[in-house]
Protein backbone atom coordinates (compact mmCIF):
# COMPACT_ATOMS: atom_id res chain seq x y z
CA UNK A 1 -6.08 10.53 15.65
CA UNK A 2 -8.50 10.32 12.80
CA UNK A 3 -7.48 13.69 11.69
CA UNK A 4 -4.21 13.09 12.00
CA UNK A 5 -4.50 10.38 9.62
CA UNK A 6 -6.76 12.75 7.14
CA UNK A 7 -3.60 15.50 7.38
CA UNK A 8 -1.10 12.94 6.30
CA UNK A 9 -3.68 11.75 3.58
CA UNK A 10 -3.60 15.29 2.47
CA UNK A 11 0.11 15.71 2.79
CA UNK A 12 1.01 12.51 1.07
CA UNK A 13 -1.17 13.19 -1.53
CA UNK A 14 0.27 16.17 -3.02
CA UNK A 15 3.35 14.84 -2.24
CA UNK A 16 3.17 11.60 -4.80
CA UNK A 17 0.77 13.78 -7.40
CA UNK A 18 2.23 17.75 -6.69
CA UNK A 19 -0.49 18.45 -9.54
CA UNK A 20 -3.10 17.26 -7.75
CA UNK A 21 -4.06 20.66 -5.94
CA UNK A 22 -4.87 20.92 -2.21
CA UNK A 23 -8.78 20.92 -3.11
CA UNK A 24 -8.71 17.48 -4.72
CA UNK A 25 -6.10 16.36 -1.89
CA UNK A 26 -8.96 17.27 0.89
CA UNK A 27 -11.95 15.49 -1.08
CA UNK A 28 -9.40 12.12 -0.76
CA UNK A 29 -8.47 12.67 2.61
CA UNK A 30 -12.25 13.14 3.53
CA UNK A 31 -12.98 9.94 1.43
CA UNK A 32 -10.30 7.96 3.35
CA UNK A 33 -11.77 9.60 6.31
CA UNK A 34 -15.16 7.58 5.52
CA UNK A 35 -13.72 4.31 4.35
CA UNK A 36 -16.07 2.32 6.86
CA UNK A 37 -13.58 0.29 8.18
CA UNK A 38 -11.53 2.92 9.09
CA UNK A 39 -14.07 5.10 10.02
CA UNK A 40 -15.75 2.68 12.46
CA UNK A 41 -12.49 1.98 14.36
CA UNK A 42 -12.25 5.53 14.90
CA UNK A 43 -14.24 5.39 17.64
CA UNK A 44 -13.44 2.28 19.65
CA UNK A 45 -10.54 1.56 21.93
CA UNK A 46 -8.64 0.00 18.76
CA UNK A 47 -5.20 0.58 17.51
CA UNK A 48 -6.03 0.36 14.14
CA UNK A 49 -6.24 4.10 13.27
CA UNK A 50 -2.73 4.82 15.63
CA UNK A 51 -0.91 2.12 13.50
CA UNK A 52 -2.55 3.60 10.17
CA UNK A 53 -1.19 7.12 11.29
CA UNK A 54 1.99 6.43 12.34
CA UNK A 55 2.87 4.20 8.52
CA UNK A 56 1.35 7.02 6.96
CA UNK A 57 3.68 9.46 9.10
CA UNK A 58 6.55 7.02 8.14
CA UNK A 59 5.63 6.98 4.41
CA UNK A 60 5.28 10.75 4.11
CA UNK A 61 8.40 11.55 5.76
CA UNK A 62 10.48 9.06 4.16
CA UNK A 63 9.03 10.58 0.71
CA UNK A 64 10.50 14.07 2.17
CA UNK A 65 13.87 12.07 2.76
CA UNK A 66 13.74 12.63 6.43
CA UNK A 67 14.77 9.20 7.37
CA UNK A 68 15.43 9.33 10.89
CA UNK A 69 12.16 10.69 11.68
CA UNK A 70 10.50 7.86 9.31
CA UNK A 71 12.78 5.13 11.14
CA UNK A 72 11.24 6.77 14.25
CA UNK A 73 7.77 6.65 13.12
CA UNK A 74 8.36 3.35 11.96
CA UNK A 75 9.42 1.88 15.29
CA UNK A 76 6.01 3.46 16.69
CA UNK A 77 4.35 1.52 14.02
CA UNK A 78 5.19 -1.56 15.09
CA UNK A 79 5.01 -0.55 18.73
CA UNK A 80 1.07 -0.78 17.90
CA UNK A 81 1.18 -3.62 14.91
CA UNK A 82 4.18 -6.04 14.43
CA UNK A 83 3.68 -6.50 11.01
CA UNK A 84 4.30 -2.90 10.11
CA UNK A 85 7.36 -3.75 10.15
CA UNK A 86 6.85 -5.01 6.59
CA UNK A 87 5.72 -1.91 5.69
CA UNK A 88 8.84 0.16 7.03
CA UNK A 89 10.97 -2.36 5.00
CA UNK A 90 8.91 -1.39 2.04
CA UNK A 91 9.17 2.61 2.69
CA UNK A 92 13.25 2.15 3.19
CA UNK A 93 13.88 -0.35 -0.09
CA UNK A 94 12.25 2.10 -2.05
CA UNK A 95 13.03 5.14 -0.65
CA UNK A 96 16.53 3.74 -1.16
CA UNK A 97 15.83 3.15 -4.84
CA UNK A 98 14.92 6.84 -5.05
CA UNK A 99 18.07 8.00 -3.64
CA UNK A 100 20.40 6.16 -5.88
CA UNK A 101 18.45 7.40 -8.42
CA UNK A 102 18.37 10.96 -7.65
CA UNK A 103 22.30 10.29 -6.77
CA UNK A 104 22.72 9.09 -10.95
CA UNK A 105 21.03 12.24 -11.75
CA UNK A 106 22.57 14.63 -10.20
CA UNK A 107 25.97 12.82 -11.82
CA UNK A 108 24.64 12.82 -15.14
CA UNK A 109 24.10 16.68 -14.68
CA UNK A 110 27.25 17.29 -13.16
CA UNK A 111 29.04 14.98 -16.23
CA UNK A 112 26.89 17.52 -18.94
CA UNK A 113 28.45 20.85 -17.13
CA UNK A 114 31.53 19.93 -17.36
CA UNK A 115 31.78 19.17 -20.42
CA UNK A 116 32.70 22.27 -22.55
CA UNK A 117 36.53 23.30 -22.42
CA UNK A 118 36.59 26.51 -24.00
CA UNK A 119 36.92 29.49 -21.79
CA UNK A 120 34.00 31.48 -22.74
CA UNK A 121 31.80 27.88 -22.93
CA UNK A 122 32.97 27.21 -19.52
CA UNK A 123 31.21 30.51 -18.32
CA UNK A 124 28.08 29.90 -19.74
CA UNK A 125 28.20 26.70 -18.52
CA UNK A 126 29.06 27.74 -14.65
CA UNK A 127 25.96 30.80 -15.31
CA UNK A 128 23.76 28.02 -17.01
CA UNK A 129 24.63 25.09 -13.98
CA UNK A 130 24.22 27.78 -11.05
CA UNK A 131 20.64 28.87 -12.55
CA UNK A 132 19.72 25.01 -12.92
CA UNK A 133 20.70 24.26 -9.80
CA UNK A 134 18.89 27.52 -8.51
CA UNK A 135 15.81 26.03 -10.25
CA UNK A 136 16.31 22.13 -9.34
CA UNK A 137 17.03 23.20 -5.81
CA UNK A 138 13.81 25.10 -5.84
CA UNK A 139 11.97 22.29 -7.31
CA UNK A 140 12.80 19.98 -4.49
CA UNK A 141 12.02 22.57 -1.72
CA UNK A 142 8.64 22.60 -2.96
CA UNK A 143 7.75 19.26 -3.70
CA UNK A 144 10.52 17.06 -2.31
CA UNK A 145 9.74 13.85 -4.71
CA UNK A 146 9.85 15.67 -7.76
CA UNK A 147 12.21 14.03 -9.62
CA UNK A 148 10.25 11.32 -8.72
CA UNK A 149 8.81 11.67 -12.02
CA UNK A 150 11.65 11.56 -13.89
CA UNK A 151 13.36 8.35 -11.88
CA UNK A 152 9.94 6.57 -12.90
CA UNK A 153 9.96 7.72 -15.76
CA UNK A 154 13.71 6.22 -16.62
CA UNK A 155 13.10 3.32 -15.17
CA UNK A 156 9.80 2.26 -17.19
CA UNK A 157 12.00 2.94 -19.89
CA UNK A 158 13.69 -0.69 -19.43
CA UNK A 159 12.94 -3.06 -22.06
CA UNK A 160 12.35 -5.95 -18.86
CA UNK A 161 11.81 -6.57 -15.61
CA UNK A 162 15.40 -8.36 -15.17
CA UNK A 163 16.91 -5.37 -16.66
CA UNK A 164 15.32 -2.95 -14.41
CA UNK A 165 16.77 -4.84 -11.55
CA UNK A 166 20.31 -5.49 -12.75
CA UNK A 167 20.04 -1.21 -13.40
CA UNK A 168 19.20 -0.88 -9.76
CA UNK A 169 21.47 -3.26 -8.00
CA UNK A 170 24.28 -1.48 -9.90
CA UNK A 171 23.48 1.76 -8.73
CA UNK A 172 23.04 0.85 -5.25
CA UNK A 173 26.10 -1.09 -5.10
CA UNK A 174 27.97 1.80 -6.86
CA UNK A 175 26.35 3.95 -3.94
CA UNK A 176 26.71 1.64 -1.05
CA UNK A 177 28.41 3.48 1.65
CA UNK A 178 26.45 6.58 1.36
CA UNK A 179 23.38 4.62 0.92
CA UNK A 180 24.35 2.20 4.20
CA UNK A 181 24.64 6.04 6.14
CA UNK A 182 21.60 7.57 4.96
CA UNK A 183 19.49 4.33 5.54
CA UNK A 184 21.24 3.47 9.02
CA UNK A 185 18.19 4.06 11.08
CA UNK A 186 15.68 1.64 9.47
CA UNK A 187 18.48 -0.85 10.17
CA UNK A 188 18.83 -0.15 14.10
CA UNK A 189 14.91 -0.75 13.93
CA UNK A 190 15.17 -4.16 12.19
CA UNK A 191 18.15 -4.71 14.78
CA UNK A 192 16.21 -3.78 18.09
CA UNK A 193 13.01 -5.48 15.95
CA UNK A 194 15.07 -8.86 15.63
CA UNK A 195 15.99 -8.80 19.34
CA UNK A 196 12.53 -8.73 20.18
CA UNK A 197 11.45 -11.38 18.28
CA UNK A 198 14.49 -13.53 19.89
CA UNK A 199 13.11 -12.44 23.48
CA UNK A 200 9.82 -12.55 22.65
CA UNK A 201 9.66 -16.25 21.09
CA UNK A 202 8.31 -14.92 17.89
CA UNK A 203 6.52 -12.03 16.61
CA UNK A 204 3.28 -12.39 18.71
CA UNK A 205 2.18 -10.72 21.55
CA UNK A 206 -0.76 -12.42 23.52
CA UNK A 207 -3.03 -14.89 22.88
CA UNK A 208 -0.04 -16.59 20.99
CA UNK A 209 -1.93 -19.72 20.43
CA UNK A 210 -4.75 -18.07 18.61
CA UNK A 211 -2.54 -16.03 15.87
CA UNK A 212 -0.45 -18.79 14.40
CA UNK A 213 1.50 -18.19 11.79
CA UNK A 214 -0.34 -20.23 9.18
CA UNK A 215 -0.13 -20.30 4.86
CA UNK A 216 -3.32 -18.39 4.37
CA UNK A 217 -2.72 -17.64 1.04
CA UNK A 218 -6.45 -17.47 0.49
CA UNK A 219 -6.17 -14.07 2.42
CA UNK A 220 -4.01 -12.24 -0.11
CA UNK A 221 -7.20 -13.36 -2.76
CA UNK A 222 -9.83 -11.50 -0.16
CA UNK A 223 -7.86 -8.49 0.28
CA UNK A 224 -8.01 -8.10 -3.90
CA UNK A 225 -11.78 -8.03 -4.06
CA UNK A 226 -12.30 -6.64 -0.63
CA UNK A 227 -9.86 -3.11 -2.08
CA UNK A 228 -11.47 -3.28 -5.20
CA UNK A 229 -14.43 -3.47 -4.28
CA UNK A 230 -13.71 -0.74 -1.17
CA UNK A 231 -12.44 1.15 -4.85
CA UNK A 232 -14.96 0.55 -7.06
CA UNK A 233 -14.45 3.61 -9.30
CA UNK A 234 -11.17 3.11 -10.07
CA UNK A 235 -11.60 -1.12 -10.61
CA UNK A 236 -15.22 -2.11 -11.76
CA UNK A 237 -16.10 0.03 -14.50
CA UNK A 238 -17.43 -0.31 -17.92
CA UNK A 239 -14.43 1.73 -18.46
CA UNK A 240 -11.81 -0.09 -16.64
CA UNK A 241 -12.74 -3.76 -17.99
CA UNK A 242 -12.13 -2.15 -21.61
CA UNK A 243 -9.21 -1.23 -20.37
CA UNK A 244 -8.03 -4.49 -19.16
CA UNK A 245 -9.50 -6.23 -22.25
CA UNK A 246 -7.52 -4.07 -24.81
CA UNK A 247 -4.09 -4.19 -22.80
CA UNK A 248 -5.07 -8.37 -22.62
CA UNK A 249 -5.55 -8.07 -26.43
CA UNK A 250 -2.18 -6.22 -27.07
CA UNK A 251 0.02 -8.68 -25.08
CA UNK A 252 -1.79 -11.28 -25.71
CA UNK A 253 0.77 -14.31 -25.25
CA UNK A 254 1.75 -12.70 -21.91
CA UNK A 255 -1.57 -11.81 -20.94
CA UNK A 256 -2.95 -15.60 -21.27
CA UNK A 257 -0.02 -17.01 -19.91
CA UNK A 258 0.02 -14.46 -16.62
CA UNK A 259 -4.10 -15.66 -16.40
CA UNK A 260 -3.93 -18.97 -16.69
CA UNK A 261 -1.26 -19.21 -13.61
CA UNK A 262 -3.23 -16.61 -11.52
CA UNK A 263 -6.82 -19.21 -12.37
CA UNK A 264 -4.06 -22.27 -11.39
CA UNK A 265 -2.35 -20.47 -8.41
CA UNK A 266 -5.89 -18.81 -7.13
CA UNK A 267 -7.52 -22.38 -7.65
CA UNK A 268 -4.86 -23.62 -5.08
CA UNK A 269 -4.98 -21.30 -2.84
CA UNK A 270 -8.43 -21.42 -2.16
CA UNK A 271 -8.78 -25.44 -2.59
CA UNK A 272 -5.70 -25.76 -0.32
CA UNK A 273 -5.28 -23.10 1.72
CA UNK A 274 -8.10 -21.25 2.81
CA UNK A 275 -8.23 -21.33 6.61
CA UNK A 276 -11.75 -21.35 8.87
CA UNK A 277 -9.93 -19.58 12.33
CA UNK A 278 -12.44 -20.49 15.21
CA UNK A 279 -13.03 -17.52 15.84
CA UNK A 280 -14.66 -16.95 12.72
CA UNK A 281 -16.34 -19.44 12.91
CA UNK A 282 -17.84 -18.72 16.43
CA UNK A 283 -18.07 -14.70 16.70
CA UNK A 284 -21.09 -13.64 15.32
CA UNK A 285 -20.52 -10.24 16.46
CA UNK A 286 -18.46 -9.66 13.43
CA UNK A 287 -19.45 -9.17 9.50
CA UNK A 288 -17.10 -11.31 8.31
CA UNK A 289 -18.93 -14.25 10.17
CA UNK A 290 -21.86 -13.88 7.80
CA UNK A 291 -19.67 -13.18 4.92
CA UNK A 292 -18.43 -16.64 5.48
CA UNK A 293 -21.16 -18.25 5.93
CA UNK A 294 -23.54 -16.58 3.80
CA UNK A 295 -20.94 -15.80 1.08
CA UNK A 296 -18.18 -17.76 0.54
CA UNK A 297 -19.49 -20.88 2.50
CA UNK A 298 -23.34 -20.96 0.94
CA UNK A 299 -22.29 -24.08 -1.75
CA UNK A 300 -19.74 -25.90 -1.75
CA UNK A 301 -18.99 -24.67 -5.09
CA UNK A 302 -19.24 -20.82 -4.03
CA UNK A 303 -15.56 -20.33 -3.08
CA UNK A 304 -14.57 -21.86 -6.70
CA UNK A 305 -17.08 -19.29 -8.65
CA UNK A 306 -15.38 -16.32 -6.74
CA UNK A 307 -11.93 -17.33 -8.54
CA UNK A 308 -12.07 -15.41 -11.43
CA UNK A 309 -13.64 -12.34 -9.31
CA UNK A 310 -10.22 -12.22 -7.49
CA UNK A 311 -8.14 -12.63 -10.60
CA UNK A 312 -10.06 -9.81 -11.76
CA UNK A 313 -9.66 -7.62 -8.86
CA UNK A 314 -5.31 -8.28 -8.72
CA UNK A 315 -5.01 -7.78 -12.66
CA UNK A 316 -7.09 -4.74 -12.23
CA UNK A 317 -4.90 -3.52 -8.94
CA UNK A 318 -1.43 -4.46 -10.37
CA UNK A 319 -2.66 -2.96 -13.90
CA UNK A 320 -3.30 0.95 -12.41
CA UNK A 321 -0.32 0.68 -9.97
CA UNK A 322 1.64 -0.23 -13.16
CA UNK A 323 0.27 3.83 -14.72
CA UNK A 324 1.94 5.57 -12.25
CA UNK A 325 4.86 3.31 -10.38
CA UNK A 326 7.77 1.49 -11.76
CA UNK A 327 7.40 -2.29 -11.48
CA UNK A 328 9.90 -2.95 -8.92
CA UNK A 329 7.90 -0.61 -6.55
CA UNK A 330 4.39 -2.82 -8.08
CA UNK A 331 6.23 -6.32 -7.00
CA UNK A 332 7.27 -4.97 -3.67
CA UNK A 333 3.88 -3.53 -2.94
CA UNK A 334 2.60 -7.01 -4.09
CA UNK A 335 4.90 -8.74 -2.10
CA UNK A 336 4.55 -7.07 1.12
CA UNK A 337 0.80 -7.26 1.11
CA UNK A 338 1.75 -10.98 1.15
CA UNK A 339 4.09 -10.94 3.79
CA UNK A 340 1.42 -9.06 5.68
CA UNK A 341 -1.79 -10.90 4.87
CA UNK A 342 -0.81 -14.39 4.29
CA UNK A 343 0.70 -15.49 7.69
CA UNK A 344 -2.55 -14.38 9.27
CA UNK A 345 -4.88 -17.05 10.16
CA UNK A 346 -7.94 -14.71 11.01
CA UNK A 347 -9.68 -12.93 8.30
CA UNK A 348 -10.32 -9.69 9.19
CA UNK A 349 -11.14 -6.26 7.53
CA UNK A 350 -8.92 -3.84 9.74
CA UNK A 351 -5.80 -5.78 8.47
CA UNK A 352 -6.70 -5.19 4.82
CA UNK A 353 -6.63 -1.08 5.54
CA UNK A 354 -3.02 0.04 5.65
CA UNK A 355 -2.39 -1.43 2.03
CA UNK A 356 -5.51 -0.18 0.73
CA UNK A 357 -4.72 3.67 1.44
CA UNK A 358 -1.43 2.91 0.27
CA UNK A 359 -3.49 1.69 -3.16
CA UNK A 360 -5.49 5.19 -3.20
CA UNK A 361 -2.77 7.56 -2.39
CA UNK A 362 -0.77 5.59 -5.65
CA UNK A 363 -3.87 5.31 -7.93
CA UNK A 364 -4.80 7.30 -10.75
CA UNK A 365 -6.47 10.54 -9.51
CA UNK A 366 -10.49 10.13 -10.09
CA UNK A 367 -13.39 12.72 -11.40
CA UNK A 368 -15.23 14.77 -8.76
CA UNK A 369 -18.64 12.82 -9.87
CA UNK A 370 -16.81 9.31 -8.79
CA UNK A 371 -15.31 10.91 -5.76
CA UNK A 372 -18.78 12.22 -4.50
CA UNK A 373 -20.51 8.68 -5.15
CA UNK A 374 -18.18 6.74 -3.47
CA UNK A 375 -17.81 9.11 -0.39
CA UNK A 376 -21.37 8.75 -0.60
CA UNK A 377 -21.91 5.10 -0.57
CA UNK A 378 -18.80 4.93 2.13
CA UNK A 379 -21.29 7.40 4.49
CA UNK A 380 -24.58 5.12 4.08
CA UNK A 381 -22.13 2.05 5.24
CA UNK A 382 -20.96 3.63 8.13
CA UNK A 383 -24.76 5.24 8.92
CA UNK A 384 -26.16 1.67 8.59
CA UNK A 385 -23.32 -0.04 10.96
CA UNK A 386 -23.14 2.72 13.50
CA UNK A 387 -27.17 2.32 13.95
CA UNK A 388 -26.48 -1.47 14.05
CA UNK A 389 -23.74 -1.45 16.72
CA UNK A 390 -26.38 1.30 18.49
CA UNK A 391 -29.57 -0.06 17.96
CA UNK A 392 -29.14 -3.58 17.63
CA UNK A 393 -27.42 -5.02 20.67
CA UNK A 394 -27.88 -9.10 21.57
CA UNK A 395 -27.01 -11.33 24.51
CA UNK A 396 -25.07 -14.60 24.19
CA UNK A 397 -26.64 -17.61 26.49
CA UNK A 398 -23.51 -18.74 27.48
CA UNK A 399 -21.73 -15.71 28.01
CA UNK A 400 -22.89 -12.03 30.23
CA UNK A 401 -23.00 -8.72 28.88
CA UNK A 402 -24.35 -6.86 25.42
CA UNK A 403 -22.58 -7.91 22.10
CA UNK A 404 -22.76 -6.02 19.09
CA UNK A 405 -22.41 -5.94 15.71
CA UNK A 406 -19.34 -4.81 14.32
CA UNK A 407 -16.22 -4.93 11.51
């Protein structure tokens, strides 16, 4: 299954960047291989890595506009994790975007050929539009998100946020049968998905009374540092805070006012709603028991000082998604890592993966030299927990059997 997920890495990859050449697209894939989260679930009875391969499968073929088989995939998704279904919503909204998009083109062009009314015009139009269309056809055989490029492109192109919306919502309402049709399977998922959750008594299956849904808004905050960290190349540079400090410097007014609610909002979060589950409290088995307690928990003041290291880390995040995606797609992402994170009570690594590869496959493509060092460091994590989950087992007292260490 793990190279299942490095194929759709790979796949995905030179789907989003086509320039990106199947070399470089390997060297990720191998790197998300080696992500030590990832790579220590591999080999435990976990269904981390199925769930990561099946969103992936959804996200790549919903790219290639195959939507039934991404509805599919989806519904496999959250056969293994519920909360994928967030992510399927995510896929369809803006795979829907896409579409109406690519349906506006393709009028635009078809307004431009037929303009001309003179006879001999109207031939070198028709000889002009059936080359084009040769071409454009050819274009989206081989890469199938192509005109990706130039819907992102367009839609950056808005002077704000509001207007990029209204632009949207017009062309999907303009579009609304065909695009009810096309996206028709993602909706019999969320159908059959809300039945369940009806039958079920919510969206839990199990120990109900240990995963209540619970304002953890400290969570989203962990999972910033935790992926930038996880991507330090791309986030904690000399580099990358120059960045940040000259795009601060040229919107200033926006800049301080988007900072100072992030400090307020962050401050909150953490003062009012960071959650201690029990069982993080009482596994020691698991890293994030001594992050806790060693980390975050060591003074009472510790949880405050890591503030402005989260702030950091989301600017940072939001900023590079921001290069290469339109905004709407940068709130959604946003958003549905919140929908995702923040009703879980537990903190917990594996929950923080799915949205992280979905942060590397949309970042800006990285130097070989940053690629090695980080698939480097990502191998001496996993070495050094694989020999601690070997080679350092321990007994509870009140308990039988060998624990060990582990994510």
């Amino acid at each position: 299954m793990a190279m299942v997920c490095g194929v759709l890495v790979h796949d995905l990859l030179l789907c989003i960047k086509p320039g990106i050449g199947k070399t470089k697209a390997t060297a990720y894939a191998i790197l998300v291989a080696l992500y030590p989260v990832h790579w220590f679930f591999t080999f435990l009875y976990y269904t981390d890595v199925a769930s990561l391969a099946s969103v992936l499968a959804m996200y790549l073929s919903c790219l290639k506009k195959r939507f039934w088989v991404s509805a599919l995939f989806g519904a496999l998704s959250i056969l293994f994790r519920q909360t994928n279904v967030i992510w399927m919503i995510f896929f369809a909204a803006n795979g829907a975007i896409a579409y109406v998009q690519d349906l506006s083109l393709s009028d635009c062009l078809s307004d431009e050929n037929s303009e001309p009314t003179d006879k001999s015009r109207t031939e070198v139009s028709d000889r002009d539009s059936k080359v084009s269309a040769l071409g454009l056809r050819r274009r989206r055989t081989n890469h199938p998100i192509s005109e990706r490029g130039v819907v992102s492109g367009s839609t950056k192109s808005h002077t704000s946020f509001t207007e990029e919306l209204f632009d949207i919502g017009f062309k999907i309402w303009n579009s609304k049968c065909k695009v009810l049709i096309t996206f028709a399977p993602f909706a019999i998922v969320l159908v059959a998905f809300g039945a369940f959750i009806i039958w079920n008594g919510g969206i839990v299956l199990g120990a109900k009374e240990a995963h209540v849904v619970s304002p953890h808004f400290a969570q989203l905050l962990y999972f910033g540092l935790v992926s930038a960290t996880a991507l330090l190349p791309w986030h904690f540079t000399p580099g990358r805070v120059s960045d940040l400090f000259h795009w601060c410097r040229k919107n200033k007014t926006f800049s301080s006012l988007a900072m100072l609610i992030a400090l307020g909002l962050s401050f909150v979060a953490v003062h009012l709603f960071s959650i201690a589950h029990p069982y993080l409290l009482a596994d020691n088995r698991h890293y994030t028991f001594y992050i806790w307690r060693k980390v975050i928990q060591a003074r009472w003041m510790m949880k405050y000082i890591l503030i402005p290291l989260y702030v950091y880390s989301w600017f940072s995040v939001i900023n590079i998604l921001g290069k290469s995606q339109p905004r709407v797609w940068v709130v959604s992402f946003v958003f549905s890592v919140a929908l995702v994170l923040v009703p879980a009570p537990l903190v917990e690594f594996r929950y923080y993966t799915i949205p992280l590869v979905i942060l590397v496959l949309n970042s800006p493509v990285i130097g070989n030299g940053k690629l090695l060092a980080l698939g480097s460091a990502y191998a001496a994590v996993d070495l050094f927990t694989l020999a601690m989950f070997l080679f350092r087992p321990f007994h509870w007292g009140h308990e039988p059997g060998t624990q060990r260490f582990m994510w």
